[in-house]
Protein backbone atom coordinates (compact mmCIF):
# COMPACT_ATOMS: atom_id res chain seq x y z
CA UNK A 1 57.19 60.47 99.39
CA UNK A 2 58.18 57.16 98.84
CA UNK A 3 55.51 56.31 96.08
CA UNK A 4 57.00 59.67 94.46
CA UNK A 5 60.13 58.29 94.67
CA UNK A 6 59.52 54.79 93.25
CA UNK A 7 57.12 56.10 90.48
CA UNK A 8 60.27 59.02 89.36
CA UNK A 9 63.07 56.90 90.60
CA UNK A 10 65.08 56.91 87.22
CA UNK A 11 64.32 60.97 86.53
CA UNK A 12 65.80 61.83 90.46
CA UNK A 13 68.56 59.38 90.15
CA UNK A 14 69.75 61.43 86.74
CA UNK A 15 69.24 64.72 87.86
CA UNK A 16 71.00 64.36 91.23
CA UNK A 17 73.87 63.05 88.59
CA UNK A 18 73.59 65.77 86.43
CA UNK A 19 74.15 68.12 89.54
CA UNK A 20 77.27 66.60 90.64
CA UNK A 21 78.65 66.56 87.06
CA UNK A 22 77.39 70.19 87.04
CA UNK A 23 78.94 71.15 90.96
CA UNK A 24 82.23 68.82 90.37
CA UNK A 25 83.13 68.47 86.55
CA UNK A 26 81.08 71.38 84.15
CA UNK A 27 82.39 70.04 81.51
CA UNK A 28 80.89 66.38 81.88
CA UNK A 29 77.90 68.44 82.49
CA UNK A 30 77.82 70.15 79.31
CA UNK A 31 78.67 66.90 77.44
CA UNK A 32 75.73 65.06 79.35
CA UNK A 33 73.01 68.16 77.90
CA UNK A 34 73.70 68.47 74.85
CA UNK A 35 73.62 64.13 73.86
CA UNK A 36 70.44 64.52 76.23
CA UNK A 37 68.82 67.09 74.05
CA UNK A 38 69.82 65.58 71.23
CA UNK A 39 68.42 62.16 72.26
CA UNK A 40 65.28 63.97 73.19
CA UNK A 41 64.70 66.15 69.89
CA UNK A 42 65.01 62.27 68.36
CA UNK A 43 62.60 61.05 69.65
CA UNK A 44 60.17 64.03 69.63
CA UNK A 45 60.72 63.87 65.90
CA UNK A 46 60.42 59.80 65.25
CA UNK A 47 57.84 58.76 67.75
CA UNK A 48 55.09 60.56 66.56
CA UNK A 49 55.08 59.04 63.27
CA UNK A 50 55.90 55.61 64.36
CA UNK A 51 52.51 55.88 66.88
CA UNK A 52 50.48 57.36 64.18
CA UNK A 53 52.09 54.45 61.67
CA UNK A 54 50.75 51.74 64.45
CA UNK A 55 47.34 52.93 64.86
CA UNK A 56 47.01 52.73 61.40
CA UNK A 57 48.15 49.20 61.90
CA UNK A 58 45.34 49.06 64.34
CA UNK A 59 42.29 50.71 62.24
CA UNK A 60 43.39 49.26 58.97
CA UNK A 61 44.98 45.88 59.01
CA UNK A 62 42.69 43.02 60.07
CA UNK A 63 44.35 40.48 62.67
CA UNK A 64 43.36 37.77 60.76
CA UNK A 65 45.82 39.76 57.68
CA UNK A 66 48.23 39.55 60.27
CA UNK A 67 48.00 36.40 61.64
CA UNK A 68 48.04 34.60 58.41
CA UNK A 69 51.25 36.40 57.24
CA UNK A 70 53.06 36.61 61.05
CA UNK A 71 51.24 34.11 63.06
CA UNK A 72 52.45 30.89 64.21
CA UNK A 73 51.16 29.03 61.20
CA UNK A 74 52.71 31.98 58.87
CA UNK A 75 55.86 29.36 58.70
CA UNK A 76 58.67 30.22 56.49
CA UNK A 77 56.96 32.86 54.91
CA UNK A 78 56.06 34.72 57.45
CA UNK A 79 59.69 34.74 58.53
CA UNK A 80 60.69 36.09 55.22
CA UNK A 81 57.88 39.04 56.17
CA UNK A 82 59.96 39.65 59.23
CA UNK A 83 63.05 40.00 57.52
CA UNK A 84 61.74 42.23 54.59
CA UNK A 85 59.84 44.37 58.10
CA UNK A 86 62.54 44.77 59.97
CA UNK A 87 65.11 45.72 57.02
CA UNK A 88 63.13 48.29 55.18
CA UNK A 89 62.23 50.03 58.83
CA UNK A 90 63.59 53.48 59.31
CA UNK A 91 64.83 55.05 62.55
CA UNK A 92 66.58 53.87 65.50
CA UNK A 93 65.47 50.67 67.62
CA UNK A 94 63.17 52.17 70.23
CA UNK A 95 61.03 52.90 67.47
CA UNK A 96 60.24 49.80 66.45
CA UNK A 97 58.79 48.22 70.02
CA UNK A 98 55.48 50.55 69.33
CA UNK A 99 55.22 48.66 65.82
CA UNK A 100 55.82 45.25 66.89
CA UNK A 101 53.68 45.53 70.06
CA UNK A 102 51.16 46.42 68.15
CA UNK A 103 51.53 43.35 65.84
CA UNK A 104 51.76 40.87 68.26
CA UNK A 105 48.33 42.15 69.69
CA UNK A 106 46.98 41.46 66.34
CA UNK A 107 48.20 37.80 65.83
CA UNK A 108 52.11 37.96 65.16
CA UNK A 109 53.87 35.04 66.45
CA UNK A 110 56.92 35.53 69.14
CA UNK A 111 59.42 34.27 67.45
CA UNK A 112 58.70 36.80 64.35
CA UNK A 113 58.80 39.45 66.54
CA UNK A 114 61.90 38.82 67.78
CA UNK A 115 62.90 38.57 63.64
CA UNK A 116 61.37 41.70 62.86
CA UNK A 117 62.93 43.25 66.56
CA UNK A 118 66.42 42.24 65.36
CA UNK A 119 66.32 42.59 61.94
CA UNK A 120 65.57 46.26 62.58
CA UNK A 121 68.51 46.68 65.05
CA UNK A 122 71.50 45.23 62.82
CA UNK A 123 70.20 45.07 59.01
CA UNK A 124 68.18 48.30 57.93
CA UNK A 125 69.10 48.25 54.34
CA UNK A 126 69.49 52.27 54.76
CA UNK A 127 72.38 51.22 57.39
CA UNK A 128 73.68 48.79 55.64
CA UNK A 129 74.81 51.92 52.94
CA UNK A 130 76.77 53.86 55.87
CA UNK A 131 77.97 50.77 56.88
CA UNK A 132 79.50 49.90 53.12
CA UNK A 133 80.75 53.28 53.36
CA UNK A 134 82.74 53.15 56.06
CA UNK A 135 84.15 49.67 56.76
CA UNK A 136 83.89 48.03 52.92
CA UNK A 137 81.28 45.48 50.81
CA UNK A 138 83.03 42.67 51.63
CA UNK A 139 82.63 43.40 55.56
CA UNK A 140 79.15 43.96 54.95
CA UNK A 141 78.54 41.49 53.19
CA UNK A 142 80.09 38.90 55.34
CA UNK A 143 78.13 40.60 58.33
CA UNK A 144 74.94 39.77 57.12
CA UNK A 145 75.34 36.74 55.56
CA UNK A 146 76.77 35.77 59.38
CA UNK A 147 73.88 37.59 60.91
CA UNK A 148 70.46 36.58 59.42
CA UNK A 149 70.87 32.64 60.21
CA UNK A 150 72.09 33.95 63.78
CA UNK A 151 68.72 36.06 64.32
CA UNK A 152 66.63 33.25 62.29
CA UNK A 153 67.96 31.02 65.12
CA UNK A 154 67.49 32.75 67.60
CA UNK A 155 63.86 33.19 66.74
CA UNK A 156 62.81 30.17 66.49
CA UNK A 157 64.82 29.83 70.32
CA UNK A 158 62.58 32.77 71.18
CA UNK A 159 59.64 31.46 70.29
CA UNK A 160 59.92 27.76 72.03
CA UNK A 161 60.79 29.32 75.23
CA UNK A 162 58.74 32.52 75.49
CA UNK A 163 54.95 31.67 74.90
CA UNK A 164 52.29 33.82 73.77
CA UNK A 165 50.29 33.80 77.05
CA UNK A 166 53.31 34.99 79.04
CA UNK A 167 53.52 38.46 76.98
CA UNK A 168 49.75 38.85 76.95
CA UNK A 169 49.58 38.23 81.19
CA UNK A 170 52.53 41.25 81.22
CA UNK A 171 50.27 43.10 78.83
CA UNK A 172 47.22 42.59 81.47
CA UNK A 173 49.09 44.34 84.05
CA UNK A 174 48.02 47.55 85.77
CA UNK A 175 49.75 50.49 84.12
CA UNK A 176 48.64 52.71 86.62
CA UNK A 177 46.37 52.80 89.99
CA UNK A 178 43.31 53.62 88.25
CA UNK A 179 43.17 50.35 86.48
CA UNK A 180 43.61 48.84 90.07
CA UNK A 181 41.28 51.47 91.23
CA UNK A 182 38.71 50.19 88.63
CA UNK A 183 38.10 46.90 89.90
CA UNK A 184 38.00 48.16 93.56
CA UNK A 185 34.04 48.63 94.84
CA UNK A 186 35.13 52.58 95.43
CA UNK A 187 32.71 52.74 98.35
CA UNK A 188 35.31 54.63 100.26
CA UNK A 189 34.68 52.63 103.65
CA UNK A 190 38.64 52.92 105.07
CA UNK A 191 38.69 49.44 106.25
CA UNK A 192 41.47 48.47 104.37
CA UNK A 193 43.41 51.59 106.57
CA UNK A 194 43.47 54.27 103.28
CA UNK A 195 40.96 57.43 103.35
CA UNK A 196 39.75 56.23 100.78
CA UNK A 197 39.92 53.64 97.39
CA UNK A 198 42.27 56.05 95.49
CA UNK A 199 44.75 56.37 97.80
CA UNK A 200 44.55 52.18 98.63
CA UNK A 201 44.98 51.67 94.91
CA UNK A 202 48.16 53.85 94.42
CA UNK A 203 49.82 51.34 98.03
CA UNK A 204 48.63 47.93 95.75
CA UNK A 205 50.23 49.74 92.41
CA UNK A 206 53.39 50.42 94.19
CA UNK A 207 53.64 46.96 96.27
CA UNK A 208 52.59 48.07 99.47
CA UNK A 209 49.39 46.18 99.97
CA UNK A 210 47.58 43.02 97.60
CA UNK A 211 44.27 43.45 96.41
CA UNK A 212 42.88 41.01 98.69
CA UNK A 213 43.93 43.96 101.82
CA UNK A 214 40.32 44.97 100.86
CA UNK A 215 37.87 43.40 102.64
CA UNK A 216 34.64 43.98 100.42
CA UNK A 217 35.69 42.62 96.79
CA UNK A 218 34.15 39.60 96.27
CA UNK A 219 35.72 36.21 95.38
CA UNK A 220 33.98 37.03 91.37
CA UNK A 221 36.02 40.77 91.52
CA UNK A 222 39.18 38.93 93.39
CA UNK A 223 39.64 36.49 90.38
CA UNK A 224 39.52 39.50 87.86
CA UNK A 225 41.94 41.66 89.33
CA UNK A 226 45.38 40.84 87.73
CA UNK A 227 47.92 42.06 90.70
């Protein structure tokens, strides 16, 4: 029960909200579904693309392409590439963490990813149309011209204090049990206290027990397991 609850903490946390909204205020309720659905038919309608867009990333695009023109020796260019990325990106900002993941993996420095990241949030030239619209050119203007130094900056902050290797040891973590349960021997022996290695696996995903709780890895399988 309490792996349940750590592993769907989030979902039972909104739903017992959306039942007191529902028991106490019906209207707050109502208000709450419908900018839930929307959100949801959103996404069900962007984040297919933007996957399918990133494993064509993947396939296509050699990672020495991408490290040349994003890397850490891409320089000024390759922060001009950010800019042009992130600007000319459609959708909303969720949408772009597939993309970028999936050039980072590939060779893109940190510190363009956080370009390409904030570019995308605050000056897609599509927005920056609406925005004219509504509040003026010369607020626009001003905006941006206030903005793109500000997110240049704070790339290049980015970049000297996050490193690489820190992302890419996050990236190494389990995702689930069975990449925990993977490097386990899976001789079922219950020494460790579980029925069997499935069920010790899920207690090291969810912080109950270390890896080292089991008594037969070996130092070699120890070292490889990153939890």
């Amino acid at each position: 029960m309490k792996h349940i609850f750590k592993k769907f903490k989030i979902i039972i946390i909104a739903t017992v909200l959306y039942l007191l909204a529902f028991i106490l205020k019906k209207d707050i309720f109502n208000s709450a579904i419908g900018i839930t659905g929307g959100f949801l038919l959103e996404m069900v309608q962007i984040l297919p693309p933007v996957m399918i867009l990133s494993a064509l990333i993947t396939v296509w695009v050699p990672s020495e392409t991408i490290r040349k023109s994003l890397g850490h020796k891409a320089g000024f260019k390759g922060r001009i590439l950010s800019f042009f990325i992130g600007s000319l990106s459609a959708g909303p900002i969720y949408a772009a963490f597939p993309t970028t993941l999936v050039l980072f993996k590939k060779g893109a420095s940190v510190s363009n990813m956080v370009i390409i990241l904030s570019t995308w949030a605050v000056i897609k030239v599509p927005m920056l149309f609406v925005e004219t619209n509504f509040l003026g050119l010369s607020f626009t203007i001003t905006r941006v011209a206030l903005t793109v130094p500000a997110i240049l900056i704070m790339g290049i902050i980015v970049g000297k204090l996050i490193k690489s290797d820190e992302i890419i040891e996050h990236l190494k973590k389990p995702q689930s049990h069975k990449d925990i349960l993977f490097t386990l021997p899976n001789t079922n022996c219950g020494a460790c206290g579980f029925s069997d290695c499935n069920m010790f696996a899920k207690a090291v995903f969810y912080g109950d027990k270390k890896i080292m709780d089991c008594i037969v890895l070996n130092d070699k399988q120890l070292k490889g397991a990153n939890v």
